[in-house]
PDB file of N, CA and C in Angstrom:
ATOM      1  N   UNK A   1       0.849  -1.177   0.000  1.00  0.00           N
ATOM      2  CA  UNK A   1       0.000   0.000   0.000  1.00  0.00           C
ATOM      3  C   UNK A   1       0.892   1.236   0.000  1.00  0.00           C
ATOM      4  N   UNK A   2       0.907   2.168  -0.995  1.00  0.00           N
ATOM      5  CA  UNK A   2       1.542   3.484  -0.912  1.00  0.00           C
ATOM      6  C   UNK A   2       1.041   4.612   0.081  1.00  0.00           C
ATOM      7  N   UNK A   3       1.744   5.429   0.971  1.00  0.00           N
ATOM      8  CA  UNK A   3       1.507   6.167   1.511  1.00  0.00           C
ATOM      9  C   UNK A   3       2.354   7.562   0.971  1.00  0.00           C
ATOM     10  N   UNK A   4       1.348   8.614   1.022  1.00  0.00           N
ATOM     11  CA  UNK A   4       2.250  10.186   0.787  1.00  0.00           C
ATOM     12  C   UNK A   4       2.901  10.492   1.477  1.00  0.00           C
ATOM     13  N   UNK A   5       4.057  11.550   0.432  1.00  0.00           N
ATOM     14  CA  UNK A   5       5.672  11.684   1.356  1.00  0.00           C
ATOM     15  C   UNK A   5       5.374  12.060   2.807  1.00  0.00           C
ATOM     16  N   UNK A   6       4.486  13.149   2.743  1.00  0.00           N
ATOM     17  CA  UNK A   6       3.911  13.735   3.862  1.00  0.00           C
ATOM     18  C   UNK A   6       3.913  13.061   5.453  1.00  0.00           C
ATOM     19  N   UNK A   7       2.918  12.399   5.105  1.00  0.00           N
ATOM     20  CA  UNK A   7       2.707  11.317   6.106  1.00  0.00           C
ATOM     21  C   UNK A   7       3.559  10.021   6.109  1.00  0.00           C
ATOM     22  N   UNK A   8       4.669   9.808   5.721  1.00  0.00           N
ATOM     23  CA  UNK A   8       5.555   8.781   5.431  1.00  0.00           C
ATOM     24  C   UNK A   8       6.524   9.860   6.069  1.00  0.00           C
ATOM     25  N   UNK A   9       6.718  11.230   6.035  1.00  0.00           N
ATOM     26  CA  UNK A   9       7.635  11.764   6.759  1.00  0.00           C
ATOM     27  C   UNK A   9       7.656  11.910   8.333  1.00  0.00           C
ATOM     28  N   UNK A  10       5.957  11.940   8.651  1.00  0.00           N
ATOM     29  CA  UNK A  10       5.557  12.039  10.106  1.00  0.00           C
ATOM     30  C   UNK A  10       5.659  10.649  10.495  1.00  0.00           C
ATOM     31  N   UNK A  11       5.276   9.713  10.282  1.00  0.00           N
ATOM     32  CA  UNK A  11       5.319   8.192  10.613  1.00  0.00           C
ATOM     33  C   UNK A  11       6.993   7.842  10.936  1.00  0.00           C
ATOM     34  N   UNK A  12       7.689   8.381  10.548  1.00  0.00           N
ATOM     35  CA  UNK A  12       9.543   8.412  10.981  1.00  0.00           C
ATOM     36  C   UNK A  12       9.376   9.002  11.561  1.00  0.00           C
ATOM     37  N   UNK A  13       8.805  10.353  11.647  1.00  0.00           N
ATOM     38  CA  UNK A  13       9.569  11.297  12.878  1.00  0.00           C
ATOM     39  C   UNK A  13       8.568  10.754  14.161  1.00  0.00           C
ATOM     40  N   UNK A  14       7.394   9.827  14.451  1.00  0.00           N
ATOM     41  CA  UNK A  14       7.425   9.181  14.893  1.00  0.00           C
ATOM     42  C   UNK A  14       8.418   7.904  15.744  1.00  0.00           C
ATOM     43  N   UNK A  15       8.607   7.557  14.738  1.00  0.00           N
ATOM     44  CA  UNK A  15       9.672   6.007  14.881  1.00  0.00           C
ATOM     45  C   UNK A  15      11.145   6.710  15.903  1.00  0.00           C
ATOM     46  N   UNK A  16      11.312   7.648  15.309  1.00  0.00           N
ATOM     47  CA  UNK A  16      12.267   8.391  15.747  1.00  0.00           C
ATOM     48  C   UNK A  16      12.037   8.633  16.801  1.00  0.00           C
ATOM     49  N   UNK A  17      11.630   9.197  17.499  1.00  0.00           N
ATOM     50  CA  UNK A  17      11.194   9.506  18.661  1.00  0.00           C
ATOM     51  C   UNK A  17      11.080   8.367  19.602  1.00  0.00           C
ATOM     52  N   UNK A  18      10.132   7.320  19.095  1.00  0.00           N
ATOM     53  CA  UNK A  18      10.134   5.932  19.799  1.00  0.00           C
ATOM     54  C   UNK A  18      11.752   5.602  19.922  1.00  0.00           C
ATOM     55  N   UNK A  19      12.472   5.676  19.240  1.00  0.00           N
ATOM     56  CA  UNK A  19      14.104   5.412  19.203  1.00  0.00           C
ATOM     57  C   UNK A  19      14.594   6.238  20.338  1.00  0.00           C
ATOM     58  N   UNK A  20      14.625   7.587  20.362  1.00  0.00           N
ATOM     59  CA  UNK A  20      15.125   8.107  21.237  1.00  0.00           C
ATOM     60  C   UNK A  20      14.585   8.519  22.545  1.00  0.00           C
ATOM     61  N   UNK A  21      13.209   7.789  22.529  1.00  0.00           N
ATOM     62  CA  UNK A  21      12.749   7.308  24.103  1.00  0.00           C
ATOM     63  C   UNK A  21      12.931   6.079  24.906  1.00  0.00           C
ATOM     64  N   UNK A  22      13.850   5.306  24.146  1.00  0.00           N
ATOM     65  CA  UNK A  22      14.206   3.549  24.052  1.00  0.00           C
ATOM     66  C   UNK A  22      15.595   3.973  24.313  1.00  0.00           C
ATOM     67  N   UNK A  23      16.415   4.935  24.088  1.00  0.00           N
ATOM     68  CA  UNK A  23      17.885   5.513  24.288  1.00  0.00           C
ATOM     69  C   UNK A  23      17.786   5.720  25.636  1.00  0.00           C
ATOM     70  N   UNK A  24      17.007   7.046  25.915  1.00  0.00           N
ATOM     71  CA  UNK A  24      17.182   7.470  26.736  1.00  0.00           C
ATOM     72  C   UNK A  24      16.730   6.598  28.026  1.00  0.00           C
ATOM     73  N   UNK A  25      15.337   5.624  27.887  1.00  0.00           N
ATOM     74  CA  UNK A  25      15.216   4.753  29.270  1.00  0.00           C
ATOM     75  C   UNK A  25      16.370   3.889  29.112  1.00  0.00           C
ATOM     76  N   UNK A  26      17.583   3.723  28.409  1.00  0.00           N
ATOM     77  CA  UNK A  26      18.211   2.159  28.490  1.00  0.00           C
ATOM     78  C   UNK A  26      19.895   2.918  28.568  1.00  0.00           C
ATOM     79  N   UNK A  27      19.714   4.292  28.557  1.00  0.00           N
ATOM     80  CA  UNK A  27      21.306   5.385  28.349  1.00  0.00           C
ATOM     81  C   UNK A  27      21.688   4.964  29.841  1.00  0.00           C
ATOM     82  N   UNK A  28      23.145   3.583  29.490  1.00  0.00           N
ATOM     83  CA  UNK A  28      23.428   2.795  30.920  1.00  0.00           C
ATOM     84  C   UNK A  28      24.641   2.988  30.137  1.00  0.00           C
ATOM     85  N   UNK A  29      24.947   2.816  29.346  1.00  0.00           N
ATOM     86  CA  UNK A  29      26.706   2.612  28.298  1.00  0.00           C
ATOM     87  C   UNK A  29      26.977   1.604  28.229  1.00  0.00           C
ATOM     88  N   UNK A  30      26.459   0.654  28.701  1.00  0.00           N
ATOM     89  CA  UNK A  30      27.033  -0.783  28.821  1.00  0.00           C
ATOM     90  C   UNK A  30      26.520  -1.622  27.293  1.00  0.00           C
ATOM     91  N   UNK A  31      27.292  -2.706  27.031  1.00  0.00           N
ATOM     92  CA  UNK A  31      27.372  -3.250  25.810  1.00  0.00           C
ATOM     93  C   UNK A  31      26.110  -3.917  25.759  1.00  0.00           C
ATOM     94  N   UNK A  32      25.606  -4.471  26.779  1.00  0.00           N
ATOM     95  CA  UNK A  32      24.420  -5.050  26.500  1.00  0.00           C
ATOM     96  C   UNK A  32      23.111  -4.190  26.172  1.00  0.00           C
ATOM     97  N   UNK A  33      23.522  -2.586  26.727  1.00  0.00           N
ATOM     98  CA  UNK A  33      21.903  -2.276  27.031  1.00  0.00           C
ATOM     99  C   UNK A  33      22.425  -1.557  24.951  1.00  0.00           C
ATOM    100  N   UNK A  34      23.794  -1.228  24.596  1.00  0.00           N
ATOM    101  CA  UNK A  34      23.993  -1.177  23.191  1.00  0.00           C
ATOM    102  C   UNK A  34      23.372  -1.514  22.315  1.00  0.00           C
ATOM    103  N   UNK A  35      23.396  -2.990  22.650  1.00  0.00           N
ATOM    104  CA  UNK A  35      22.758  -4.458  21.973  1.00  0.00           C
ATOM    105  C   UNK A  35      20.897  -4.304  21.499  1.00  0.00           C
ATOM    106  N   UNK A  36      20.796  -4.199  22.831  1.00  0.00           N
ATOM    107  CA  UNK A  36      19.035  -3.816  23.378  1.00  0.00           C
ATOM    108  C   UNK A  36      18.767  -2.516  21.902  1.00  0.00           C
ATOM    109  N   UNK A  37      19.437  -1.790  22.290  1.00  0.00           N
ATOM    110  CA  UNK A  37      18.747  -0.443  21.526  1.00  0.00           C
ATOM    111  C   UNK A  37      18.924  -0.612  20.036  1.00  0.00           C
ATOM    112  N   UNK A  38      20.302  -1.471  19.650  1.00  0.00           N
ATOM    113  CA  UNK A  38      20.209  -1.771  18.275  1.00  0.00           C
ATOM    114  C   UNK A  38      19.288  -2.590  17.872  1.00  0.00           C
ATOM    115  N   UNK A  39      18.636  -3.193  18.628  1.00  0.00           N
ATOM    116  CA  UNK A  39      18.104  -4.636  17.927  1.00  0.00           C
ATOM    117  C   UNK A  39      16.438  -4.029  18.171  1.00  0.00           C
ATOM    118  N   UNK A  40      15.740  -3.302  19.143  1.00  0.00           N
ATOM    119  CA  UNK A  40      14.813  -2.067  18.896  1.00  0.00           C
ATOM    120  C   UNK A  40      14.774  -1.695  17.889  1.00  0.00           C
ATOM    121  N   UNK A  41      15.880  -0.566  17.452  1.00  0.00           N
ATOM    122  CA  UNK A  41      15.750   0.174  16.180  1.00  0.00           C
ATOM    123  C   UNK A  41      15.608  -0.677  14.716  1.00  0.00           C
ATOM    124  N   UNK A  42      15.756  -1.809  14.602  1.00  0.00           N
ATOM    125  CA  UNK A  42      15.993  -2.894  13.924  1.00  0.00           C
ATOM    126  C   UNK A  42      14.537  -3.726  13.812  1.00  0.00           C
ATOM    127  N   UNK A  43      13.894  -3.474  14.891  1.00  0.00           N
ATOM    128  CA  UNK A  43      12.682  -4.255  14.910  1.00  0.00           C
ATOM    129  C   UNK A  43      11.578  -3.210  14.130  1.00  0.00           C
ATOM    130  N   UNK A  44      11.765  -2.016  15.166  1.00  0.00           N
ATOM    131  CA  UNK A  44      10.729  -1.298  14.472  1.00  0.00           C
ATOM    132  C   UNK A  44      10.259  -0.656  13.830  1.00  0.00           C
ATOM    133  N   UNK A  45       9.261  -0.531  12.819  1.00  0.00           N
ATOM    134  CA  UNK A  45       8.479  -0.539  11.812  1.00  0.00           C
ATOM    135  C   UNK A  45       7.551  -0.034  11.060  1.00  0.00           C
ATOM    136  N   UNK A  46       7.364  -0.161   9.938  1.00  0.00           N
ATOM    137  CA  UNK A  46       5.418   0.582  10.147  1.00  0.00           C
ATOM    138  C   UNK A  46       4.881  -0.366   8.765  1.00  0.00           C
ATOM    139  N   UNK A  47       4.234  -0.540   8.770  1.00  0.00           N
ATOM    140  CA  UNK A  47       2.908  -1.097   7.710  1.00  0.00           C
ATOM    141  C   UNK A  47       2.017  -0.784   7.214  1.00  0.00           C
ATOM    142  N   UNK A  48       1.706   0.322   6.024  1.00  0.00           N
ATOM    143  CA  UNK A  48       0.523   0.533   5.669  1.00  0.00           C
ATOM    144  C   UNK A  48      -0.356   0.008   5.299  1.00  0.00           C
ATOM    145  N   UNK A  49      -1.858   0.148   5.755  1.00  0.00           N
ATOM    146  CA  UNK A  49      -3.180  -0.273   5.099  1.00  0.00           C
ATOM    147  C   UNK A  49      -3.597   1.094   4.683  1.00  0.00           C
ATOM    148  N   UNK A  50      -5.014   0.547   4.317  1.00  0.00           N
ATOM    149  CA  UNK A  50      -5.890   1.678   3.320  1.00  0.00           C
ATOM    150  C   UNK A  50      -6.391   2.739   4.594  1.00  0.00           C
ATOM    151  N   UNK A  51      -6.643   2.474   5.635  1.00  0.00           N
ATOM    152  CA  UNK A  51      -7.582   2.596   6.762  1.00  0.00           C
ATOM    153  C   UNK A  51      -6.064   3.609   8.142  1.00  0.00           C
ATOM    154  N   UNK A  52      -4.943   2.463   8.038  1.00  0.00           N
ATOM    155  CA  UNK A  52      -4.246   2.891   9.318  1.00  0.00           C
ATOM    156  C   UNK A  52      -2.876   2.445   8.956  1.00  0.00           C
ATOM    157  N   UNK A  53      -1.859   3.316   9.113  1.00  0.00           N
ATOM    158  CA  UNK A  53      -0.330   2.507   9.260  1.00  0.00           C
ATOM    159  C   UNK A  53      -0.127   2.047  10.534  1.00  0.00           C
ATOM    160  N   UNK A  54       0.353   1.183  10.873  1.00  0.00           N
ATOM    161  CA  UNK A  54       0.439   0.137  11.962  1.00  0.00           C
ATOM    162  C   UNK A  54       1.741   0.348  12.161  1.00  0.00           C
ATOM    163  N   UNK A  55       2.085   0.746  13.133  1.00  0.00           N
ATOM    164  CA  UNK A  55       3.300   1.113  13.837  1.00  0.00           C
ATOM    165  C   UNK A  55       3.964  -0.652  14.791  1.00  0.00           C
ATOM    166  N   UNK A  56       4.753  -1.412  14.266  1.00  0.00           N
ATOM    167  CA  UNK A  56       5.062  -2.699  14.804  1.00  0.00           C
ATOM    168  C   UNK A  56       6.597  -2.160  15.525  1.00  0.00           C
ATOM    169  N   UNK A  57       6.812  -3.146  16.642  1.00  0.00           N
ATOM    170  CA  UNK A  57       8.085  -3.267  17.421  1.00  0.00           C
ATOM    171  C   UNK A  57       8.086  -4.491  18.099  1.00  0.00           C
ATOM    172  N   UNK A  58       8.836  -5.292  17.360  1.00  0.00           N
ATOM    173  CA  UNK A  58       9.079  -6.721  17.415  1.00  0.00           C
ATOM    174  C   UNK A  58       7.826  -7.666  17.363  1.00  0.00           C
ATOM    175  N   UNK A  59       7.474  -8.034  18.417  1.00  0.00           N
ATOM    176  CA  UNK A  59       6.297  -8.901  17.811  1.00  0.00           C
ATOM    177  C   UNK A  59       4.862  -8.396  17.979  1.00  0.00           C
ATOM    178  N   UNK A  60       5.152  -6.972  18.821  1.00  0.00           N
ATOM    179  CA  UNK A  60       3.548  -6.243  18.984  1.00  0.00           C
ATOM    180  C   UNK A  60       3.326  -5.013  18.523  1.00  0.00           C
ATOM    181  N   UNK A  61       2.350  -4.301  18.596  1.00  0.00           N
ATOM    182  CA  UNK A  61       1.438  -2.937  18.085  1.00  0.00           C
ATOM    183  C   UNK A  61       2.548  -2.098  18.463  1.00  0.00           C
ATOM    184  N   UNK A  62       2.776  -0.971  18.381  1.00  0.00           N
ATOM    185  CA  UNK A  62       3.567   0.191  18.761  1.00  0.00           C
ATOM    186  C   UNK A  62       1.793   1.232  19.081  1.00  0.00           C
ATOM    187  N   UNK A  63       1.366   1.600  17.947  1.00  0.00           N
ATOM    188  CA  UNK A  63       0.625   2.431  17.422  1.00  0.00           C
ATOM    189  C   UNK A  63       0.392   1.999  16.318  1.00  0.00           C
ATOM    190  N   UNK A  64      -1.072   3.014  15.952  1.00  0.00           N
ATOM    191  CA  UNK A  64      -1.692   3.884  14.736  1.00  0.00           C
ATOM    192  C   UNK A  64      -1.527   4.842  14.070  1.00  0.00           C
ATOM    193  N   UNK A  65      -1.802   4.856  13.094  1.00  0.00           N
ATOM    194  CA  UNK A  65      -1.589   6.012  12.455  1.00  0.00           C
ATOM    195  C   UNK A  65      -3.039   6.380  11.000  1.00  0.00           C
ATOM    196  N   UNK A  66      -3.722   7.100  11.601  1.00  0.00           N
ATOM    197  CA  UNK A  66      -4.933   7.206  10.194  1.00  0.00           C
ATOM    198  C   UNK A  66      -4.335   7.298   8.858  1.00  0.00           C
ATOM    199  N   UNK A  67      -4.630   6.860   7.918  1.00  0.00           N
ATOM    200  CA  UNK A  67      -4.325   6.806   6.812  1.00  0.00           C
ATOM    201  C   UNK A  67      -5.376   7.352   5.821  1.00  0.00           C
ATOM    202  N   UNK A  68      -6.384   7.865   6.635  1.00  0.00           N
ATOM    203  CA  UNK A  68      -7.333   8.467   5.261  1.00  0.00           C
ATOM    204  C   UNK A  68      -8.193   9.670   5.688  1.00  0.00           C
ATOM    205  N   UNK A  69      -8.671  10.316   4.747  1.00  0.00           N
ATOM    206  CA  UNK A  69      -9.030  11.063   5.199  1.00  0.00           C
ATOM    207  C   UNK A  69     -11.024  11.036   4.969  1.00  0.00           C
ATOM    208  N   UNK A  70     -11.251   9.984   5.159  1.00  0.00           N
ATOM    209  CA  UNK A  70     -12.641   9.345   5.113  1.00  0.00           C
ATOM    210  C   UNK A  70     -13.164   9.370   6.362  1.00  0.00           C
ATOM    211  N   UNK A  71     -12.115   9.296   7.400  1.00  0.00           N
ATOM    212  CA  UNK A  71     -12.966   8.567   8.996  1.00  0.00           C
ATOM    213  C   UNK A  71     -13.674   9.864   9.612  1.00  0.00           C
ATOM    214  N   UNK A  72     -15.094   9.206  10.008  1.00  0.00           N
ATOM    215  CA  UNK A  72     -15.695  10.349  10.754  1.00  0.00           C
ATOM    216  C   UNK A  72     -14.854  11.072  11.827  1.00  0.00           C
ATOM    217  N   UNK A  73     -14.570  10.327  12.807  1.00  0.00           N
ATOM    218  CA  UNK A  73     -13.765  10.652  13.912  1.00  0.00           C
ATOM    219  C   UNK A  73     -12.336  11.516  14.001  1.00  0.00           C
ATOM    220  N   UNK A  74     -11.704  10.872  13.215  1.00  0.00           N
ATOM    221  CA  UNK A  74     -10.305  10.682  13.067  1.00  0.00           C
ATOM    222  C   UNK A  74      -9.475  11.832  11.716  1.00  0.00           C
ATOM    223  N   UNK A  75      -8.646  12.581  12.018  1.00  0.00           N
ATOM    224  CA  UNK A  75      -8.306  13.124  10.997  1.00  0.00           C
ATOM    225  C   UNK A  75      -7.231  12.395  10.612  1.00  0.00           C
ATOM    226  N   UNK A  76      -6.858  12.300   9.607  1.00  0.00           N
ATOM    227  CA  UNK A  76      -5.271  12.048   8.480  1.00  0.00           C
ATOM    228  C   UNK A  76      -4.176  12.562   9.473  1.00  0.00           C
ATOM    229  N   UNK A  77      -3.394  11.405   9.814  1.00  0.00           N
ATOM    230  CA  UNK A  77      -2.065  11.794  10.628  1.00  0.00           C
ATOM    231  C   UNK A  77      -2.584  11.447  11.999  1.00  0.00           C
ATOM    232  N   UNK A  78      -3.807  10.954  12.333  1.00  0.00           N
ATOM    233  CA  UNK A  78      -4.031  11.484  14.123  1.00  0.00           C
ATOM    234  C   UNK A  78      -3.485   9.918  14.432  1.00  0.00           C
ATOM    235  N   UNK A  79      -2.693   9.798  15.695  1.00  0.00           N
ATOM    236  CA  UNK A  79      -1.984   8.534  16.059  1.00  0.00           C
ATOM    237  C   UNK A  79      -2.886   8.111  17.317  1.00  0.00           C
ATOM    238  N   UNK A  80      -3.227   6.620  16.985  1.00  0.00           N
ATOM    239  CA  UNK A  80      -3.965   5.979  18.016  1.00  0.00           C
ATOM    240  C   UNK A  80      -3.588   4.981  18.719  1.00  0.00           C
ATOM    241  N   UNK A  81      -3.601   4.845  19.981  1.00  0.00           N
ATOM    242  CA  UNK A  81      -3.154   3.650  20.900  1.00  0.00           C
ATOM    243  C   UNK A  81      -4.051   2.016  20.405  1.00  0.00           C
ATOM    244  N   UNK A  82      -2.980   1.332  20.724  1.00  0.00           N
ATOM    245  CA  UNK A  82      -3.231   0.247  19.867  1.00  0.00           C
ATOM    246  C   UNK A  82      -4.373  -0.374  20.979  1.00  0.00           C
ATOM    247  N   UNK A  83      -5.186  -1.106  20.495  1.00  0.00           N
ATOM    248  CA  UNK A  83      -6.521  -1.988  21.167  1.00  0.00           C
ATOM    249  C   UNK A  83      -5.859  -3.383  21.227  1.00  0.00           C
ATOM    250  N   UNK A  84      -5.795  -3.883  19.633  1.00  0.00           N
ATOM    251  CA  UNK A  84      -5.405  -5.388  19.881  1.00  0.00           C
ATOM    252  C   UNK A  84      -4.601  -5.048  18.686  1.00  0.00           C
ATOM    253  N   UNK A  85      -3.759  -6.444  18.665  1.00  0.00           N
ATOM    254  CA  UNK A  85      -2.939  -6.190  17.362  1.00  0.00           C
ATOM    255  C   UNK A  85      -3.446  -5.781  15.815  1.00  0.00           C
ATOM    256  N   UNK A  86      -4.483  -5.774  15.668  1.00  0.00           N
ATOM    257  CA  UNK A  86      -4.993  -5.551  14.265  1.00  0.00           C
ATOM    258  C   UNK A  86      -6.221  -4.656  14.573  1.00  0.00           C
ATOM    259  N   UNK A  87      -6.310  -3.615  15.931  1.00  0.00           N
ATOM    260  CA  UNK A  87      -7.268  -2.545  15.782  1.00  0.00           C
ATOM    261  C   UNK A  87      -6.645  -1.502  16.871  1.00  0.00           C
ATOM    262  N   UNK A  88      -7.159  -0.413  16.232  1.00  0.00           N
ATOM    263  CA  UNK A  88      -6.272   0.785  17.384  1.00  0.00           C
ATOM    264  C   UNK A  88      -7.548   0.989  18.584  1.00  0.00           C
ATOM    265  N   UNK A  89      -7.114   1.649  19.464  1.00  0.00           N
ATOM    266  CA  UNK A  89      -8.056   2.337  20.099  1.00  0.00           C
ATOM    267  C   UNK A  89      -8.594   3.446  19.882  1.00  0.00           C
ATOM    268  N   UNK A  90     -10.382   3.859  19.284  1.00  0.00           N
ATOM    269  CA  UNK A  90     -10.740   4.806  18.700  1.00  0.00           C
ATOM    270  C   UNK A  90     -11.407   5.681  19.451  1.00  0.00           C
ATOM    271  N   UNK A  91     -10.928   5.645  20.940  1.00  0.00           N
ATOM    272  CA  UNK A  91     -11.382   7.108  22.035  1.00  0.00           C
ATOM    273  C   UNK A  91     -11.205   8.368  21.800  1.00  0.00           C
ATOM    274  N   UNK A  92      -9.549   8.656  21.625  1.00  0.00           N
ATOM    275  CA  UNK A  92      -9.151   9.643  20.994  1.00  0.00           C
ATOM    276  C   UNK A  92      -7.823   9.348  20.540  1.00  0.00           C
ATOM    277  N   UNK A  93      -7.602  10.744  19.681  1.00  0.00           N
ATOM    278  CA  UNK A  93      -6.080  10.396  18.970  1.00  0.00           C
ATOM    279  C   UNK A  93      -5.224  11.189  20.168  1.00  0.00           C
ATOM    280  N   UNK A  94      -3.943  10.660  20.234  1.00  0.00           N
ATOM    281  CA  UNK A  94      -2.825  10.881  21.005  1.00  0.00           C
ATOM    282  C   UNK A  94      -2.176  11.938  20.348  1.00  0.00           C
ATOM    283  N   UNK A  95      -2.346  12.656  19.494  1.00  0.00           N
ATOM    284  CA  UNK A  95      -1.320  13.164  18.526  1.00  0.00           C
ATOM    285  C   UNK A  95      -1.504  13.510  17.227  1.00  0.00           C
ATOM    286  N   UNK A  96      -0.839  13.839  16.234  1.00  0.00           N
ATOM    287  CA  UNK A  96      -1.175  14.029  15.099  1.00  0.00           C
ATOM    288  C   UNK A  96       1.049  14.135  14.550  1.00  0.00           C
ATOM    289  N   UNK A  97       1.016  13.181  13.424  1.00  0.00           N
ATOM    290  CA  UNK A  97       2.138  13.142  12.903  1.00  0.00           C
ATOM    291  C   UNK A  97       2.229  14.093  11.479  1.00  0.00           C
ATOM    292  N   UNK A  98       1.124  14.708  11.264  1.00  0.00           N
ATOM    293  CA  UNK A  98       1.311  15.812  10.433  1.00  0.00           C
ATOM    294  C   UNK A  98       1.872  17.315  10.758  1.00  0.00           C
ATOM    295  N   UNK A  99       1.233  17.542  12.101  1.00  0.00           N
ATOM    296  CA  UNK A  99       1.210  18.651  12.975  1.00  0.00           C
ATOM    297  C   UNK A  99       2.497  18.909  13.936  1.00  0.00           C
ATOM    298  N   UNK A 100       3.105  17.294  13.969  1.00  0.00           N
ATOM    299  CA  UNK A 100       4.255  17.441  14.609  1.00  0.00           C
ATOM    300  C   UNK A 100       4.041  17.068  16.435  1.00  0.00           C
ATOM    301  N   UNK A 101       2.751  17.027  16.868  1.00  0.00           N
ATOM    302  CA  UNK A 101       2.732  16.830  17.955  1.00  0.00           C
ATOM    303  C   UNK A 101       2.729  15.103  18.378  1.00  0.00           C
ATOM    304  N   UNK A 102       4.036  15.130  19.209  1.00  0.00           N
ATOM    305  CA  UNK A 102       4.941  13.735  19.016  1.00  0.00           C
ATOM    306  C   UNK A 102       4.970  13.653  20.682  1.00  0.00           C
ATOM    307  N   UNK A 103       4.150  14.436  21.832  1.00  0.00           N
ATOM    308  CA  UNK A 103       4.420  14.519  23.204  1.00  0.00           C
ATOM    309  C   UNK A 103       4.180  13.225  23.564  1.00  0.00           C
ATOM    310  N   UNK A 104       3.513  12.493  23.449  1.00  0.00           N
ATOM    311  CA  UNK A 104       2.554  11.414  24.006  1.00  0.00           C
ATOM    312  C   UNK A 104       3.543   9.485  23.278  1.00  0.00           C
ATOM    313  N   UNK A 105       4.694  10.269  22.647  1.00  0.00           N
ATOM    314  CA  UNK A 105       5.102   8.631  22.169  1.00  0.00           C
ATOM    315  C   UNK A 105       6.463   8.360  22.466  1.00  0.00           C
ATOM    316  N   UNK A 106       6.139   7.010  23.577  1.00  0.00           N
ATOM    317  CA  UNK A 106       6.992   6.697  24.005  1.00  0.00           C
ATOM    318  C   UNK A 106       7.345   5.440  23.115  1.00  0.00           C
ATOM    319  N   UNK A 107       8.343   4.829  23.734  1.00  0.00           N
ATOM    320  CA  UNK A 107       9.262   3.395  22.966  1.00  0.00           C
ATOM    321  C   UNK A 107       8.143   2.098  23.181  1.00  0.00           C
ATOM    322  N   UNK A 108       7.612   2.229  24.215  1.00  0.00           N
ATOM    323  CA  UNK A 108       6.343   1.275  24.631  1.00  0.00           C
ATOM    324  C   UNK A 108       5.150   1.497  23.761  1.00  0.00           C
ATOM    325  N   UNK A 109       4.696   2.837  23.416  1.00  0.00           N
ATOM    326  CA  UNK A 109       4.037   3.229  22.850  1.00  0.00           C
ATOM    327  C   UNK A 109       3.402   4.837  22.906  1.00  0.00           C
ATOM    328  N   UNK A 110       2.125   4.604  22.477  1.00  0.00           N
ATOM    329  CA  UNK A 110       1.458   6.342  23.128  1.00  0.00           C
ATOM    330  C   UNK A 110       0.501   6.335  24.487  1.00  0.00           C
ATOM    331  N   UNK A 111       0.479   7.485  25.064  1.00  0.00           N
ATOM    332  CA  UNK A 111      -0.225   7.587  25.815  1.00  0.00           C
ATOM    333  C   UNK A 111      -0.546   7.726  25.591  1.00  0.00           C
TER     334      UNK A 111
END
């Protein structure tokens, strides 16, 4: 599934962020916690559908990400906490990766 540069640029500066909130809880210097953060950055991911990019980190959800601009609720870019592995949580959005507001995402996920 193709996604626009746009939102393919916010979905990294996402990821990014998850990276350097995974630094900073594991910033010990030691070779193992090294190990840890490379093999993080290595895992995680994103997946587009028609509906949501799916934010993956190793074998579970990270986040959401809207992918259209169809949903009643939901605008294009708004990032949602994951429900189960194949649905987000649609209470509210945490964020928006168009807008830049990235407060709410940690390495675990969003608040």
């Amino acid at each position: 599934m193709k996604i626009e540069n746009d939102i393919k640029n916010g979905v990294e500066a996402l990821i990014d962020v998850a990276k350097k909130s995974y630094e900073k809880w594991s910033n010990g210097g030691s070779t193992i916690r090294s190990e840890m953060y490379e093999r993080y950055c290595d895992r995680i991911k994103y997946n587009p559908g028609s509906k949501y990019i799916k934010i993956v980190s190793g074998g579970g959800v990270h986040s959401f990400v809207v992918n259209t601009d169809k949903d009643k609720k939901f605008k294009r870019g708004d990032i949602l906490k994951a429900a189960s592995y194949n649905a987000p949580a649609r209470n509210f959005a945490r964020g928006n990766v168009l807008d830049g507001s990235l407060e709410n995402v940690h390495w675990t996920g969003v608040a």
